[in-house]
Protein backbone atom coordinates (compact mmCIF):
# COMPACT_ATOMS: atom_id res chain seq x y z
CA UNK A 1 100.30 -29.97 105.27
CA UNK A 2 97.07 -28.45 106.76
CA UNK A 3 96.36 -24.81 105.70
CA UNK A 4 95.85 -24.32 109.32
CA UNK A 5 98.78 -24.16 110.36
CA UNK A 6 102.04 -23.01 109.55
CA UNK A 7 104.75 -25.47 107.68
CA UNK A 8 106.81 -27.80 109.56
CA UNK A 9 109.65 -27.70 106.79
CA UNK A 10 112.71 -25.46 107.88
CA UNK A 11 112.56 -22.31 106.27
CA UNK A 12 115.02 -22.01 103.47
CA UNK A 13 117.58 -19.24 103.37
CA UNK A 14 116.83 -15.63 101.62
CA UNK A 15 118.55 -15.91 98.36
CA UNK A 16 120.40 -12.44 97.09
CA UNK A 17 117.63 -10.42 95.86
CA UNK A 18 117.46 -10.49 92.28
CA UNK A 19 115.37 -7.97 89.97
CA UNK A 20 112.93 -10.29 88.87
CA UNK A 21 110.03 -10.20 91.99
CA UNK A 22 106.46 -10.72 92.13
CA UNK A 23 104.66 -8.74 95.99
CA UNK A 24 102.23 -11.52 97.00
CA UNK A 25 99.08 -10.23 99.29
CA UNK A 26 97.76 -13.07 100.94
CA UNK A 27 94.20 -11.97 101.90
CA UNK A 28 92.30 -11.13 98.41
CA UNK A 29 94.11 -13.34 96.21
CA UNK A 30 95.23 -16.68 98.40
CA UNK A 31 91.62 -16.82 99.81
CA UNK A 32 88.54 -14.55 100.43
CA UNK A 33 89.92 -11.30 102.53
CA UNK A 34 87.61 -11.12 104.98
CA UNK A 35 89.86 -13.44 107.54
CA UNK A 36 89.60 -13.60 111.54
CA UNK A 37 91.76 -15.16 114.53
CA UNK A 38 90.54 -17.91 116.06
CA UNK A 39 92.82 -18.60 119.31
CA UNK A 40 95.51 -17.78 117.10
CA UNK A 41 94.44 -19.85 114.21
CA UNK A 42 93.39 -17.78 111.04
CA UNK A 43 90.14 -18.84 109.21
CA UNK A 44 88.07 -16.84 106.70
CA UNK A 45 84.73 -15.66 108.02
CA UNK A 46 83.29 -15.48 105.34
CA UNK A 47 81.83 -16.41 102.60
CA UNK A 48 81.37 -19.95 104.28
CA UNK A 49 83.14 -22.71 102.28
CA UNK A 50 86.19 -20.97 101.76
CA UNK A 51 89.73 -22.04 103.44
CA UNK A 52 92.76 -19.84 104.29
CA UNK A 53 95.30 -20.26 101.39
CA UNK A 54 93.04 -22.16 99.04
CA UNK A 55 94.36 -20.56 95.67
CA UNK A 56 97.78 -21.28 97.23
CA UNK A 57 98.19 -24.48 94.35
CA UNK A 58 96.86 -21.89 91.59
CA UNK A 59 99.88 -19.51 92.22
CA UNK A 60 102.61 -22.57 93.01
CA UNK A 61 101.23 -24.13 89.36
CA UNK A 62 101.54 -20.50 87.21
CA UNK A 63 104.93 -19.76 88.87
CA UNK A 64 106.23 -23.25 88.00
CA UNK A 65 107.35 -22.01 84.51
CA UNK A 66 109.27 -18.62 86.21
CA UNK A 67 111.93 -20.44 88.50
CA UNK A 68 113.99 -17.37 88.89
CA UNK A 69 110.63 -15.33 90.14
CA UNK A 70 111.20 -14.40 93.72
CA UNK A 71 108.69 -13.58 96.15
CA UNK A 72 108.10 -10.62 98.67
CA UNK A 73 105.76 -10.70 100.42
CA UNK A 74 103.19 -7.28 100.64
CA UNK A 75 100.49 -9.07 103.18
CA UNK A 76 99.27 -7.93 106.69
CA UNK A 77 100.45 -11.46 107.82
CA UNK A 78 104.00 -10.02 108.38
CA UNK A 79 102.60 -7.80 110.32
CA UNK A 80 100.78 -10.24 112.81
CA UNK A 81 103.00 -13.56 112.40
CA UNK A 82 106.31 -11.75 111.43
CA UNK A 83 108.34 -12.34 108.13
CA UNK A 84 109.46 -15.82 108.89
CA UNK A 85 105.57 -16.98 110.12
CA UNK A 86 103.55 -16.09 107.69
CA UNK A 87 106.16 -17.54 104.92
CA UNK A 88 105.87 -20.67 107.04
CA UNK A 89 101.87 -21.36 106.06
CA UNK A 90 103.11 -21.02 102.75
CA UNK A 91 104.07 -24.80 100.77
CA UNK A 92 107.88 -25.23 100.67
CA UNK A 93 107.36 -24.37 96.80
CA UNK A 94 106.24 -21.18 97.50
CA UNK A 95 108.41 -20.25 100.59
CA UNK A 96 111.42 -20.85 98.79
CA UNK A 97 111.00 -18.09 96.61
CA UNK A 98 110.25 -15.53 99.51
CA UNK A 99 112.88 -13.64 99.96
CA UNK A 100 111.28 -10.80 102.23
CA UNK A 101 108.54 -8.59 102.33
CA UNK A 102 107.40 -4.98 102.51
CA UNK A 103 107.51 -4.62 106.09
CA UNK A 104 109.92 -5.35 108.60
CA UNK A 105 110.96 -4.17 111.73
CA UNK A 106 113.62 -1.97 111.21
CA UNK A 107 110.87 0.47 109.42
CA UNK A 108 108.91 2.88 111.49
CA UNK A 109 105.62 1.28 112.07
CA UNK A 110 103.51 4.43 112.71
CA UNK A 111 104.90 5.56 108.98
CA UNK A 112 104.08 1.87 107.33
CA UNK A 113 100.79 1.97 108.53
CA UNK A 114 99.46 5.34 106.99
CA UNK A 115 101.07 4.27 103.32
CA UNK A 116 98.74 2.80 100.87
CA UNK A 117 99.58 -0.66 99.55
CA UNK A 118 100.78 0.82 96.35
CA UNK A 119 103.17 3.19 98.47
CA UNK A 120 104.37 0.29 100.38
CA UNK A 121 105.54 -1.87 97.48
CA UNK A 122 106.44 0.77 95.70
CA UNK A 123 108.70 1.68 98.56
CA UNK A 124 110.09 -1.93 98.05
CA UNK A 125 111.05 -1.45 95.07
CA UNK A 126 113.05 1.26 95.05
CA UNK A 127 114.96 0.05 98.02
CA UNK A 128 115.31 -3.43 96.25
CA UNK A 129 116.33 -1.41 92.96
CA UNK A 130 113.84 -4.10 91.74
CA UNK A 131 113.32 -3.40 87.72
CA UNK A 132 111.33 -6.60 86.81
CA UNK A 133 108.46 -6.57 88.63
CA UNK A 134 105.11 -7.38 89.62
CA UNK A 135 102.21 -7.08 92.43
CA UNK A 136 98.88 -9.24 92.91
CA UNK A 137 96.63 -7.98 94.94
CA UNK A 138 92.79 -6.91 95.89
CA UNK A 139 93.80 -3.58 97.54
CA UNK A 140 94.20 -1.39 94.64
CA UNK A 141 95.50 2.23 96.58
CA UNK A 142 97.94 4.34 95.97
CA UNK A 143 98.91 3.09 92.55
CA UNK A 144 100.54 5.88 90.39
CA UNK A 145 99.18 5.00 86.43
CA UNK A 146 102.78 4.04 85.05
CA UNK A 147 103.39 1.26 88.58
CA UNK A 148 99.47 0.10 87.55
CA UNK A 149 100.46 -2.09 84.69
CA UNK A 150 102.83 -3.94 87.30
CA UNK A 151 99.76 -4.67 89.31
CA UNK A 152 97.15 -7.83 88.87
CA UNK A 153 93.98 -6.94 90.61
CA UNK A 154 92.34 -9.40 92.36
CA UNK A 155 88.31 -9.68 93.16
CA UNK A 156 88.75 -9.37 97.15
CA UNK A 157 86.25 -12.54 97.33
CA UNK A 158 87.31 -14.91 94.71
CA UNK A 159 90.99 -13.91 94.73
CA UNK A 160 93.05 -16.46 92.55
CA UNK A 161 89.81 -18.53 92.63
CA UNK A 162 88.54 -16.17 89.81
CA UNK A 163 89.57 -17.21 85.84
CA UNK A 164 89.73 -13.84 84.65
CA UNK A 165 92.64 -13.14 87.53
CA UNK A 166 94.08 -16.54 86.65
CA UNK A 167 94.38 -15.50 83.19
CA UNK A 168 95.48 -11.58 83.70
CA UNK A 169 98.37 -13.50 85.89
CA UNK A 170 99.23 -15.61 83.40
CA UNK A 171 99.64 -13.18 80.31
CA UNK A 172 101.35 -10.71 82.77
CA UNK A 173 104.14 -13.64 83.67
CA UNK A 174 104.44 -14.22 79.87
CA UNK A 175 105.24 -10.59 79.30
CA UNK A 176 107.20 -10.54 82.49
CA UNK A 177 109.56 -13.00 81.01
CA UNK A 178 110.01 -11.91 77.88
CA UNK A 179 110.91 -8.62 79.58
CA UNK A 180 113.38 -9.88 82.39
């Protein structure tokens, strides 16, 4: 599958939310956040070298130990591809944990738009009643200190690409599940 362009797989169905989810950002953590449109096409602008969705196989490979980990997804991508696009450029390992994501149309845009990231999956949660949870992320707003130690900063550049985020990830998932 390229990284260009979205999945040809069918999408699978949403599974019943369960408690235990992890808010994916795409742009910060799956590749550098600085990305563009190109007749439609996404691409990061820069720094040159880097590929839309390159830590993709990072994530898929740190997840393959949590097989009840669902995914919702806290990117802008909704916003611009809807909910069942931007799962699509995801690989089928990935999209069939997605079970939705922070935004979706039945919210009032205008309201979405002027909440920080931390306000908008926090706002997930509580209407999930999610109580295992975590967030990965480069945009670090609106965070309250107690929701912070559910969140994985990511360097906005290097994303998943960085070892120190690889390995914050990877202790928080071990304390995740022996917490769920």
């Amino acid at each position: 599958m390229s990284s260009l362009t979205p999945s040809r797989y069918p999408l699978p169905r949403p599974r019943v939310t369960g408690i235990d989810v992890l808010y994916l950002d795409f742009d910060g953590v799956l590749h550098p956040q600085d990305v563009r449109m190109d007749g439609g096409v996404p691409y990061v602008r820069s720094p040159p070298g880097h590929g839309i969705l390159e830590n993709a196989p990072v994530l898929q490979g740190l997840l393959t130990p949590y097989p009840n980990l669902n995914i919702v997804l806290s990117t802008t991508w909704v916003r611009r591809f809807g909910y069942r696009g931007a799962v699509r450029y995801l690989h089928p390992e990935l999209q069939r944990r997605c079970i939705g994501a922070t935004w979706h149309r039945g919210m009032g845009r205008y309201r979405f738009d002027f909440m920080t990231r931390g306000e908008q999956v926090l706002d997930d949660v509580k209407r999930r009643g999610s109580i295992s949870w975590l967030a990965i992320d480069d945009n670090t707003e609106g965070w309250g200190v107690a929701e912070s130690s559910h969140l994985i900063a990511t360097d906005p550049i290097l994303g998943l690409g960085q070892s120190a985020a690889i390995e914050k990830l990877a202790a928080a998932l071990t304390r995740f599940a022996e917490h769920s």
